[in-house]
Protein backbone atom coordinates (compact mmCIF):
# COMPACT_ATOMS: atom_id res chain seq x y z
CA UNK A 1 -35.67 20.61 -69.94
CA UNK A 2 -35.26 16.96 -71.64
CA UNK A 3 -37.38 15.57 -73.90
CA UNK A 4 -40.85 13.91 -71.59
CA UNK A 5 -39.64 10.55 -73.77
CA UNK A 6 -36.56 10.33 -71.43
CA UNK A 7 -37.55 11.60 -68.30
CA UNK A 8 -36.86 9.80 -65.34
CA UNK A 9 -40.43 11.00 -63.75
CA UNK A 10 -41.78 8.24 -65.85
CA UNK A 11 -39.46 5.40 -64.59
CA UNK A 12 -42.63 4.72 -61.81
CA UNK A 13 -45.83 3.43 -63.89
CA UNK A 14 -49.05 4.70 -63.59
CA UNK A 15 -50.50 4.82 -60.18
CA UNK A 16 -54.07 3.54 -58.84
CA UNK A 17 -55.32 5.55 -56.21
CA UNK A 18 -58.77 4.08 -56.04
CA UNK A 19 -57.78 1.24 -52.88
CA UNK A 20 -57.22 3.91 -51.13
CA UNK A 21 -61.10 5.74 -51.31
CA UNK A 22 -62.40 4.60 -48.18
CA UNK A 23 -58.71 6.08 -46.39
CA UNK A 24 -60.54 9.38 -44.98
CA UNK A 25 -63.88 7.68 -43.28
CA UNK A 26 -61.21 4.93 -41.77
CA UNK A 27 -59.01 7.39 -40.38
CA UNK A 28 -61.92 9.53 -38.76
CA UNK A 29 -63.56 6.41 -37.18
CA UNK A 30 -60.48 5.16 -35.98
CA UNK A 31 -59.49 8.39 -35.11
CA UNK A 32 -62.45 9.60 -32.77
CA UNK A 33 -62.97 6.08 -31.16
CA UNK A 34 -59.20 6.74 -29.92
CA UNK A 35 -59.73 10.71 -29.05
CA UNK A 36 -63.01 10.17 -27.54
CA UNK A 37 -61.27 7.04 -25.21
CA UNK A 38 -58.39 9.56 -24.29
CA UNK A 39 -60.76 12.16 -23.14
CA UNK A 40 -62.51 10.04 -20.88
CA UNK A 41 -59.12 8.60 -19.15
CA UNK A 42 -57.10 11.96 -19.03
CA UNK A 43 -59.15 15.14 -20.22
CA UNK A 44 -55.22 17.09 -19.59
CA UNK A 45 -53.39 14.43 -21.65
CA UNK A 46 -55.87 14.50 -24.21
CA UNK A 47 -55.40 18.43 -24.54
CA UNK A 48 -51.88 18.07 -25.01
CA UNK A 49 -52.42 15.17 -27.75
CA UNK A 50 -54.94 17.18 -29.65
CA UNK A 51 -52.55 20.40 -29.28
CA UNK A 52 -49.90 18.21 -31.21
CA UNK A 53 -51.41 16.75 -33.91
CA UNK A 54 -53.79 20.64 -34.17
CA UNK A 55 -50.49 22.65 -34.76
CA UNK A 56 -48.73 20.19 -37.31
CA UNK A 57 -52.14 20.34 -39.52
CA UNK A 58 -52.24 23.66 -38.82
CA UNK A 59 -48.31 24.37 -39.97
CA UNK A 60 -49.29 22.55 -42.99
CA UNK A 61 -52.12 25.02 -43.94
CA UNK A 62 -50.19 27.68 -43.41
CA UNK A 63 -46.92 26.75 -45.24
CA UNK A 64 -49.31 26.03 -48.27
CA UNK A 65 -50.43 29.57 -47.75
CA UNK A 66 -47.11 30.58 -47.63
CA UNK A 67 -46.43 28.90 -51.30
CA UNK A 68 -49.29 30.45 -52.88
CA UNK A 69 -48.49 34.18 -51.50
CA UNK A 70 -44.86 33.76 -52.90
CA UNK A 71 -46.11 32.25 -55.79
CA UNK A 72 -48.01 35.55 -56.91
CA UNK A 73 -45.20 38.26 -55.83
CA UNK A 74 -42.44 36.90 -57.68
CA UNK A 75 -44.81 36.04 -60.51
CA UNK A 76 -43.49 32.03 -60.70
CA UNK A 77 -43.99 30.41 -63.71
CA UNK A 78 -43.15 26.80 -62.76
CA UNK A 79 -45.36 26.76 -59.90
CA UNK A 80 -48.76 27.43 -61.42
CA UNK A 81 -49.59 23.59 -61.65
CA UNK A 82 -49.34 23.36 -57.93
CA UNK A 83 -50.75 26.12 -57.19
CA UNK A 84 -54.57 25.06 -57.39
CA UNK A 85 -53.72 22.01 -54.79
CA UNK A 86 -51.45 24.63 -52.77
CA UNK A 87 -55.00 26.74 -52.05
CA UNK A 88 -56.89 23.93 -51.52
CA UNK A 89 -54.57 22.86 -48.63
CA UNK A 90 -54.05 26.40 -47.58
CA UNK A 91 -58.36 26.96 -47.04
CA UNK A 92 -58.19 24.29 -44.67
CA UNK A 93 -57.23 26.83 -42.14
CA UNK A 94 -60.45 27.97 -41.76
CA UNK A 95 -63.34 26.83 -41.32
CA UNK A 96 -61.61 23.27 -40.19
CA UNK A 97 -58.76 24.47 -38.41
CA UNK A 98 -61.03 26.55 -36.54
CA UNK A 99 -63.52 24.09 -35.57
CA UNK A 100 -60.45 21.98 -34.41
CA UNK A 101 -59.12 24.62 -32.17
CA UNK A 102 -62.80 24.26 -29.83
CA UNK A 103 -61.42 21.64 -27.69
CA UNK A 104 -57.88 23.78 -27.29
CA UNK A 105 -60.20 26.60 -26.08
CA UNK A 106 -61.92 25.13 -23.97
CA UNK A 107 -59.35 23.15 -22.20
CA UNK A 108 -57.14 26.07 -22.16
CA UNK A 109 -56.87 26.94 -18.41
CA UNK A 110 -55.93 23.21 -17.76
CA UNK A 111 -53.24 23.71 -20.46
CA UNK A 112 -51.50 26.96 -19.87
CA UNK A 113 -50.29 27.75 -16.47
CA UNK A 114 -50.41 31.48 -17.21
CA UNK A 115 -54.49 31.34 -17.41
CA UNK A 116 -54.38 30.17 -13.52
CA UNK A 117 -51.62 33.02 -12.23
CA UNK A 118 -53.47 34.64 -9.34
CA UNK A 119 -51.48 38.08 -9.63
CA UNK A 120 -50.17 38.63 -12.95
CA UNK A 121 -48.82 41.81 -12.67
CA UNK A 122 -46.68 40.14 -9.85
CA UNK A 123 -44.88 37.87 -11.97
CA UNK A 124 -42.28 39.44 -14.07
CA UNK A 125 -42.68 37.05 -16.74
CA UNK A 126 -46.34 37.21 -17.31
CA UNK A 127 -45.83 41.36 -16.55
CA UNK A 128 -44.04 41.79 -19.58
CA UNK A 129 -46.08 39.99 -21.82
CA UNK A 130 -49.27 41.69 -20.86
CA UNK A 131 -51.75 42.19 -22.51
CA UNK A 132 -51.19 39.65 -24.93
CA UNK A 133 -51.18 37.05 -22.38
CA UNK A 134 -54.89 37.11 -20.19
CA UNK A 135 -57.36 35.53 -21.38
CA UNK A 136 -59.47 37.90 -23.17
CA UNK A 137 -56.00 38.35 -25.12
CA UNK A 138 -55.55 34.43 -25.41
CA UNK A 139 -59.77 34.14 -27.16
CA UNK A 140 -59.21 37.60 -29.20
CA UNK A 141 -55.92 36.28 -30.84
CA UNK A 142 -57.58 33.05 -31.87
CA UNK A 143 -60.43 35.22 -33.89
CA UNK A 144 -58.08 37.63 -35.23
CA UNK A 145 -55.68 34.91 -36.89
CA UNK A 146 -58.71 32.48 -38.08
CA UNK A 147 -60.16 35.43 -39.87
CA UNK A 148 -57.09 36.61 -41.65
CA UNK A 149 -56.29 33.44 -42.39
CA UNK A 150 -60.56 32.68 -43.53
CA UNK A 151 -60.19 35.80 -45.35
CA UNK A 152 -56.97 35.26 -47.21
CA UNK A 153 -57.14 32.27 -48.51
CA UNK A 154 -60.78 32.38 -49.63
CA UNK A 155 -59.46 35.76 -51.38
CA UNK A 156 -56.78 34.13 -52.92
CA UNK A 157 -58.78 30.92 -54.55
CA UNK A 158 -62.27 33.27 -54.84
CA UNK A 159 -59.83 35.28 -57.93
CA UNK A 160 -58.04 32.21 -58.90
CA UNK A 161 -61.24 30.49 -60.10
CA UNK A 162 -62.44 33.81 -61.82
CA UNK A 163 -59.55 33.24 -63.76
CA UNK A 164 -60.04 30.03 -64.53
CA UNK A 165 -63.42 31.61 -65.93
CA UNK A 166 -62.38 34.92 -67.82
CA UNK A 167 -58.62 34.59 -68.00
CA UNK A 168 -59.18 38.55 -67.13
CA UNK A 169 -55.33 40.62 -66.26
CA UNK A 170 -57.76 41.83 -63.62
CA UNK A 171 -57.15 38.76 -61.56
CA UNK A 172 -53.70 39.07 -61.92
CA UNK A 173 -53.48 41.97 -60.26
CA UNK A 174 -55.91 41.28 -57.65
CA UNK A 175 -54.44 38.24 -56.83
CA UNK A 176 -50.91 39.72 -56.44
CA UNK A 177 -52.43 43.03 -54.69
CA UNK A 178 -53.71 40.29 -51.64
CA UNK A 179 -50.45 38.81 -51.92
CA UNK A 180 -48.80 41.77 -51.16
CA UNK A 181 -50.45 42.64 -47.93
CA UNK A 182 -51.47 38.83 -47.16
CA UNK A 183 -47.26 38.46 -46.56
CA UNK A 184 -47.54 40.62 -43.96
CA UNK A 185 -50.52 39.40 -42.22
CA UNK A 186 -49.47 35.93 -42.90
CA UNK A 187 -46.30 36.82 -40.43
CA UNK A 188 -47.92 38.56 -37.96
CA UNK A 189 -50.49 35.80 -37.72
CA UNK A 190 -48.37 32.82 -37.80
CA UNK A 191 -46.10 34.53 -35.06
CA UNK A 192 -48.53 35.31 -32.63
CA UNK A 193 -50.19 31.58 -33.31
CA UNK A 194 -47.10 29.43 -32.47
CA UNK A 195 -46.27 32.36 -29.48
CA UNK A 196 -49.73 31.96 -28.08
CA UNK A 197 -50.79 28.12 -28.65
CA UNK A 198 -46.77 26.62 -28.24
CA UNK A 199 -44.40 28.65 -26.27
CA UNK A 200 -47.02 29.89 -24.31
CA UNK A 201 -47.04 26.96 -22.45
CA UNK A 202 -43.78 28.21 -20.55
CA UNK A 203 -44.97 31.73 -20.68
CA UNK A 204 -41.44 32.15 -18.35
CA UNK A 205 -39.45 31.49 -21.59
CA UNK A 206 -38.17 34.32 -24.00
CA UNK A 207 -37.37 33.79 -27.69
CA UNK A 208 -37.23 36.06 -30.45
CA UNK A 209 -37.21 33.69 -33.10
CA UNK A 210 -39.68 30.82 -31.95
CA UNK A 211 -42.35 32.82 -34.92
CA UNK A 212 -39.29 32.18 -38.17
CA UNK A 213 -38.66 28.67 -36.04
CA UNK A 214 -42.38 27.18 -36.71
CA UNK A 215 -42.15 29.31 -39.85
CA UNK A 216 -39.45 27.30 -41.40
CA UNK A 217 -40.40 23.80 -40.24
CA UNK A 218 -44.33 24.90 -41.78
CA UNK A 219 -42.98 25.44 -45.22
CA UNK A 220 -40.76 21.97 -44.68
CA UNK A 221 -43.70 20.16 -44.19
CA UNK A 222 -45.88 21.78 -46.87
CA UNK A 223 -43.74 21.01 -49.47
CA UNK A 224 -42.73 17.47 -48.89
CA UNK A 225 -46.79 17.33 -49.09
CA UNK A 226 -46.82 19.06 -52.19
CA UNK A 227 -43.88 16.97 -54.06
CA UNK A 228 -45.83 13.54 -52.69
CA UNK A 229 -49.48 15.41 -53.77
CA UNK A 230 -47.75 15.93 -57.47
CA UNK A 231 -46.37 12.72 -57.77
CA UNK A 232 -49.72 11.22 -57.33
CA UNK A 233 -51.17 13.79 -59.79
CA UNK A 234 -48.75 13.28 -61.95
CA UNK A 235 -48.62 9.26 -61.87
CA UNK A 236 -52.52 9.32 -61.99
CA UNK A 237 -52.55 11.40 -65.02
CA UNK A 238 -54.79 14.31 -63.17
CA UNK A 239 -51.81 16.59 -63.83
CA UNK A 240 -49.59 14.55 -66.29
CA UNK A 241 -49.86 17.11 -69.54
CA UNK A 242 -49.00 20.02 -67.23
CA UNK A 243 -46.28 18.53 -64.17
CA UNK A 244 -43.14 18.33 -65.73
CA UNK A 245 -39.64 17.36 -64.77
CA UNK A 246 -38.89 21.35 -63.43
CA UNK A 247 -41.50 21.48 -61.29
CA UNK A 248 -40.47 18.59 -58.95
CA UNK A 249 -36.55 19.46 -59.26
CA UNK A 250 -37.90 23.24 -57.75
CA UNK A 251 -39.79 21.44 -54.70
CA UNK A 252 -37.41 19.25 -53.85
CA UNK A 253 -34.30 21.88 -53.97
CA UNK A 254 -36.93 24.07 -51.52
CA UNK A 255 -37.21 20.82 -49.49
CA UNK A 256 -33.23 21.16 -49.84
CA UNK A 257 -33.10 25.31 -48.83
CA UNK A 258 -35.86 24.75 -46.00
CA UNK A 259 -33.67 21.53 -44.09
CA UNK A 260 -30.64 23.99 -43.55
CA UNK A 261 -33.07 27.25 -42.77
CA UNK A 262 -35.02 25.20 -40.20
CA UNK A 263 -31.51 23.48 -38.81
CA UNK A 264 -30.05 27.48 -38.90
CA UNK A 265 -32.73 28.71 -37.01
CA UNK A 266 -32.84 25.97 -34.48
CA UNK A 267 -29.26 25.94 -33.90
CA UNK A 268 -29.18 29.71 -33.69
CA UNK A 269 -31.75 29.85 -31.21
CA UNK A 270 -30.14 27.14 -29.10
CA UNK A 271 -26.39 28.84 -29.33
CA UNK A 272 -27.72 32.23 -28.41
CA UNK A 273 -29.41 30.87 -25.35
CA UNK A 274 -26.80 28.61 -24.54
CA UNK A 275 -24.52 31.87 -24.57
CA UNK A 276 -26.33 34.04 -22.47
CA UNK A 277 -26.58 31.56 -20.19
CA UNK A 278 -29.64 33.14 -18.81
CA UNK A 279 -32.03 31.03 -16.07
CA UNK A 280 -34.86 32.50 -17.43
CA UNK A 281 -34.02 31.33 -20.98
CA UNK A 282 -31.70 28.17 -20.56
CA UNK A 283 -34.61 26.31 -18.11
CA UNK A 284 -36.52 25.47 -21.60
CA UNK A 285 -33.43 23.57 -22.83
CA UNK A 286 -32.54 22.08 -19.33
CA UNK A 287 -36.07 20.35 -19.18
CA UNK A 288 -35.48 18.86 -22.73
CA UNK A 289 -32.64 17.71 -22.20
CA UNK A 290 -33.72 15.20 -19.25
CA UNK A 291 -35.08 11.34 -19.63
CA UNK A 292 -36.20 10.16 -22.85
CA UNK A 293 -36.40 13.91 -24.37
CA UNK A 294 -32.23 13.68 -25.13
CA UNK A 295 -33.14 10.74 -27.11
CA UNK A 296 -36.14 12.75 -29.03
CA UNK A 297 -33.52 15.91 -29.34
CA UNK A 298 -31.23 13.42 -31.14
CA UNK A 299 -33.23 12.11 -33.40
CA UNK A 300 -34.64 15.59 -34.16
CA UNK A 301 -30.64 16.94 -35.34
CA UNK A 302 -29.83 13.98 -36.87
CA UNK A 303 -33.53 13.33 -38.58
CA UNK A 304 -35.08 16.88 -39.18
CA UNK A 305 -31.42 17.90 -40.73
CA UNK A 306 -28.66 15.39 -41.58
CA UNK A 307 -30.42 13.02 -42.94
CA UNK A 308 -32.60 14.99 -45.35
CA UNK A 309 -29.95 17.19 -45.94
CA UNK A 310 -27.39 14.43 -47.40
CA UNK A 311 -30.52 12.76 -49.08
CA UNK A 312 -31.37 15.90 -51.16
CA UNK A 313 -27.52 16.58 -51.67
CA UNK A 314 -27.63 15.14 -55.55
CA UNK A 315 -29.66 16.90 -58.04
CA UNK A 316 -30.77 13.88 -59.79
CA UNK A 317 -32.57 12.14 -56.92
CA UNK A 318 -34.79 14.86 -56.48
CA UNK A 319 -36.62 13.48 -59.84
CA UNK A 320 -36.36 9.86 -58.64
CA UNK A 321 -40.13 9.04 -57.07
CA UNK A 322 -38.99 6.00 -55.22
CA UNK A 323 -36.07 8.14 -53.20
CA UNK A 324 -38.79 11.02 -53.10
CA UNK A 325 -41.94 9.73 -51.50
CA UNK A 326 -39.96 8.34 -48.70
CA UNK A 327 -38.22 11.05 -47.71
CA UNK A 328 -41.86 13.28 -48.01
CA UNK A 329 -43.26 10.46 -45.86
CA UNK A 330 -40.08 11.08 -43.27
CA UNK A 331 -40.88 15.38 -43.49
CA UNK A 332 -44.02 14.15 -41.69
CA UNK A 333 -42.50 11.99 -38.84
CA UNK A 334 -39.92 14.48 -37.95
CA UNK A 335 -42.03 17.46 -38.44
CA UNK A 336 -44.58 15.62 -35.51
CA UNK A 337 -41.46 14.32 -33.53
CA UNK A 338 -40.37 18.03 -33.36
CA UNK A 339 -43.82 19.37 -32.54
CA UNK A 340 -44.15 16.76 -30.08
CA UNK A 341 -40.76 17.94 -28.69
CA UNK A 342 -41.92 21.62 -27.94
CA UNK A 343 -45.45 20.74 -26.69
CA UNK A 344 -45.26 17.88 -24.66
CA UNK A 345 -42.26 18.17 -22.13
CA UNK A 346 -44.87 20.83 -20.44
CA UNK A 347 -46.98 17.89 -19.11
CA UNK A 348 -44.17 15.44 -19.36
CA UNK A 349 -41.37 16.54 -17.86
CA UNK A 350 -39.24 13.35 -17.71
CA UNK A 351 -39.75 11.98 -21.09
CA UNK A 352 -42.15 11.43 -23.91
CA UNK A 353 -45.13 9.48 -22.62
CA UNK A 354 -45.14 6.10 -24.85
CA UNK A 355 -48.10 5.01 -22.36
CA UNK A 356 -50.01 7.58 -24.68
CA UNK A 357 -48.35 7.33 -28.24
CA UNK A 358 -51.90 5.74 -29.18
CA UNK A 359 -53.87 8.74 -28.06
CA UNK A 360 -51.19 11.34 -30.13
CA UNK A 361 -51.95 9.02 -32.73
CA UNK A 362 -55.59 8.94 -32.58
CA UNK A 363 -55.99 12.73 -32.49
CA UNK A 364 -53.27 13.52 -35.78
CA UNK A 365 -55.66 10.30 -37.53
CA UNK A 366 -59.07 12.20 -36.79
CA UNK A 367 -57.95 15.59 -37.79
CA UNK A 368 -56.25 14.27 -40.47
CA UNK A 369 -58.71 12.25 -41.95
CA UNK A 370 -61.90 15.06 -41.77
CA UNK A 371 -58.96 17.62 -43.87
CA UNK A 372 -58.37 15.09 -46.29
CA UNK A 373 -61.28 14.42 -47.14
CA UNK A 374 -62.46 18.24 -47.12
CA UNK A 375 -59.49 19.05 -50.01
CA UNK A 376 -60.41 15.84 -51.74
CA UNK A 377 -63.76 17.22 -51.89
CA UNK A 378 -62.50 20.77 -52.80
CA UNK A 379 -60.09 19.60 -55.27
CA UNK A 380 -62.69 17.26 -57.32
CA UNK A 381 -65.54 20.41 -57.20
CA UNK A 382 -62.56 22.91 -59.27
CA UNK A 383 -60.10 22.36 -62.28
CA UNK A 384 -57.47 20.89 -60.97
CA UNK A 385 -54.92 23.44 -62.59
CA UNK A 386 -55.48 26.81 -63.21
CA UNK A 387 -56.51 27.10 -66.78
CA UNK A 388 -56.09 30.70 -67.58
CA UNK A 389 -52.88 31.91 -65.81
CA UNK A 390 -50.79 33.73 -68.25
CA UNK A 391 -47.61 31.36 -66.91
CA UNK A 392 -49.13 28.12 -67.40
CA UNK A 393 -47.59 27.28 -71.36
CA UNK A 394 -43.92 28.48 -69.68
CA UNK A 395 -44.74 26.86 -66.79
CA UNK A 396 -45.59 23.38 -69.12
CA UNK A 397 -41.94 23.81 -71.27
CA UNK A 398 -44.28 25.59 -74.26
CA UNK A 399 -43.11 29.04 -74.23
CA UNK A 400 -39.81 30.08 -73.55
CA UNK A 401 -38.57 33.95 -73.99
CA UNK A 402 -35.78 35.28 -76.20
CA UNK A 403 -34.02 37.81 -74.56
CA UNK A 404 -32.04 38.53 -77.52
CA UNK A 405 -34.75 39.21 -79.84
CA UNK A 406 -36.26 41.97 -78.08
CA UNK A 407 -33.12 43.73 -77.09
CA UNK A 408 -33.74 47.95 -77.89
CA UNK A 409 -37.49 46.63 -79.00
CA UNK A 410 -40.43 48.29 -76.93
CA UNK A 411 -41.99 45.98 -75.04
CA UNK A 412 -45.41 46.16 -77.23
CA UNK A 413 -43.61 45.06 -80.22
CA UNK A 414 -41.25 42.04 -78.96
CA UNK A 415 -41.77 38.96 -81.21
CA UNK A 416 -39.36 37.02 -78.74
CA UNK A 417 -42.13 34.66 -76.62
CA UNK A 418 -41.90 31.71 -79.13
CA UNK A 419 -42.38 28.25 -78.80
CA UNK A 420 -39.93 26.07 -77.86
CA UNK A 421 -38.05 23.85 -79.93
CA UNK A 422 -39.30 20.20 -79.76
CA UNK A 423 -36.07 18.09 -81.19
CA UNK A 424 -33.15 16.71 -79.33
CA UNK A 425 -33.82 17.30 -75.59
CA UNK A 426 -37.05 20.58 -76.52
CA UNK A 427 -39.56 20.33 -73.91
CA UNK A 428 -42.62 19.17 -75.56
């Protein structure tokens, strides 16, 4: 790591974040005036709006999830000073996320065709997937996944603050014990969520990998959040003494690893399909490929993956802000253009409905207002790092280990944790 003197982190001055205070109440006002308008023209429309702009928050709570469970089972050192933010974001899953699903609920049967099938057991398609598609099955789903996901990340922050308070090994452990069966539940749960709330809405279609598909594009999202989160922490001086140059390389070269895993999956998805050549299977791909949807498939293979991918190609730029906070700004367009692209062809079958970009608009402003301002509100009430994880001096450039002054030395008795030397490119 080079000396904090040279770094190019500190090429972009400090940053003043407090224009931007009144963001959250302006985005909800705005935000429900639209949402509220939109229900009262097209209650349908508006279901398929708020569906939209509910599963993109909702992939960004649970790819912050995601970084916090990895973060504890491979025992990460650099990430511990974006953790705390990470399980902030990742708590918005519940309560908020499951006040926000209400209106999805309740305008279920008006969304998904399956809930108005007179004689399921008739339908081959619907057969197959029963019981997990009625609508007992639809309801029960929905409280099983909001209380694993209530559960978990509570758990997770609930120890993380008692460490903050006792530095105790116990919370160590009990924080990588959740970890270790939250993985688990965090796949089942975010499977059955995008199979349910997304594809469900052409129950006729079959995919085995539509769960790792929303998986990948989740954790794509959540951390071009969490390098734009970090810059402002780190230009603000919240999180200047502990962000250092490593910790925004490692989030942008995941940025990097997660633009060819989501373009893999897609495109492996698409060729097995297309190979099959299956009616039951191809008819998803033949609707989006008709009106304006070719256009919005385009921009998706040539936005969600070229682009970023050539843009993240050189090491150095991941450490340049002003290259950076764009291209976080763009994981958010694409990431909605892509949602938008598997939701809305279901009540728009020629193309994407620019009579009712507003209304998309309106609901992703409301929800996306009332969350910010929740984790503003979470983050300010805790430290804003945690203080007492046994990583955080490696994870600052403090501590670094010498391997070759513990070699044939029990563990007990190794002298080789030492600090790091400060001159002539040291971490300080």
């Amino acid at each position: 790591m080079s000396d904090s003197s040279h770094s190019p982190l500190l090429s972009d001055g400090p940053l003043d974040v407090t224009r931007w205070r009144k963001l959250p109440n302006l985005l909800i006002g705005v935000g429900a005036l639209g949402a509220l308008l939109g229900l009262a023209l097209n209650r349908v429309q508006f279901g398929y709006s708020w569906l939209v702009a509910f599963m993109f928050f909702l992939s960004l709570g649970l790819g912050a999830l995601f970084l916090v469970l990895v973060h504890h089972l491979f025992d990460a050192s650099w990430s511990v000073p974006i953790r705390r933010f990470c399980e902030h974001l990742s708590t918005l899953l519940f309560p908020w996320m499951a006040i926000f699903f209400v209106p999805i609920a309740l305008l279920a049967p008006q969304l998904y065709g399956w809930m108005t099938v007179a004689d399921p057991a008739a339908n081959h398609a619907l057969h197959s997937k029963l019981p997990l598609f009625t609508k007992p099955g639809f309801y029960l789903v929905a409280v099983f996944c909001f209380l694993v996901w209530g559960w978990l990340t509570r758990s997770l922050r609930k120890w993380s603050l008692k460490q903050d308070e006792t530095g105790s090994p116990e919370c160590t452990r009990k924080l990588r014990q959740r970890a270790s069966v939250g993985i688990f539940l965090f796949a089942i749960t975010l499977t059955l969520a995008s199979i349910m709330w997304m594809k469900g809405l052409m129950y006729e279609w079959f995919s085995t990998m539509y769960g790792v598909y929303y998986f990948a594009g989740s954790v794509w999202l959540a951390l071009g959040t969490v390098y734009f989160i970090a810059m402002v922490l780190k230009r603000n001086g919240t999180l200047a003494a502990v962000l250092q140059e490593q910790q925004f390389y490692f989030i942008g070269s995941l940025m990097f690893a997660f633009t060819v895993f989501y373009a893999y999956i897609h495109f492996a998805q698409y060729f097995i399909i297309w190979n099959a050549n299956m009616p039951e299977e191809t008819f998803w791909y033949v609707l989006r490929e008709k009106g304006t949807w070719w256009y919005v498939g385009m921009v998706i293979i040539f936005g969600h993956f070229f682009l970023p991918f050539l843009a993240l190609l050189r090491i150095d730029l991941k450490l340049k802000f002003w290259w950076m906070v764009p291209l976080c700004a763009w994981t958010w367009v694409m990431h909605y253009v892509d949602l938008a692209f598997n939701i809305l062809p279901s009540a728009n079958p020629n193309g994407y409905p620019f009579q009712w970009a507003w209304l998309d608009l309106a609901c992703a402003a409301l929800i996306g207002g009332v969350l910010l301002k929740a984790f503003l509100k979470a983050f300010v009430a805790h430290p804003p790092y945690p203080l007492k994880d046994p990583r955080l001096g490696e994870a600052m450039g403090q501590l670094f280990f010498d391997a070759s002054a513990t070699a044939g030395v029990p563990l007990d008795e190794a002298e080789g944790l030492t600090r790091a030397p400060q001159a002539n490119g040291g971490a300080k």
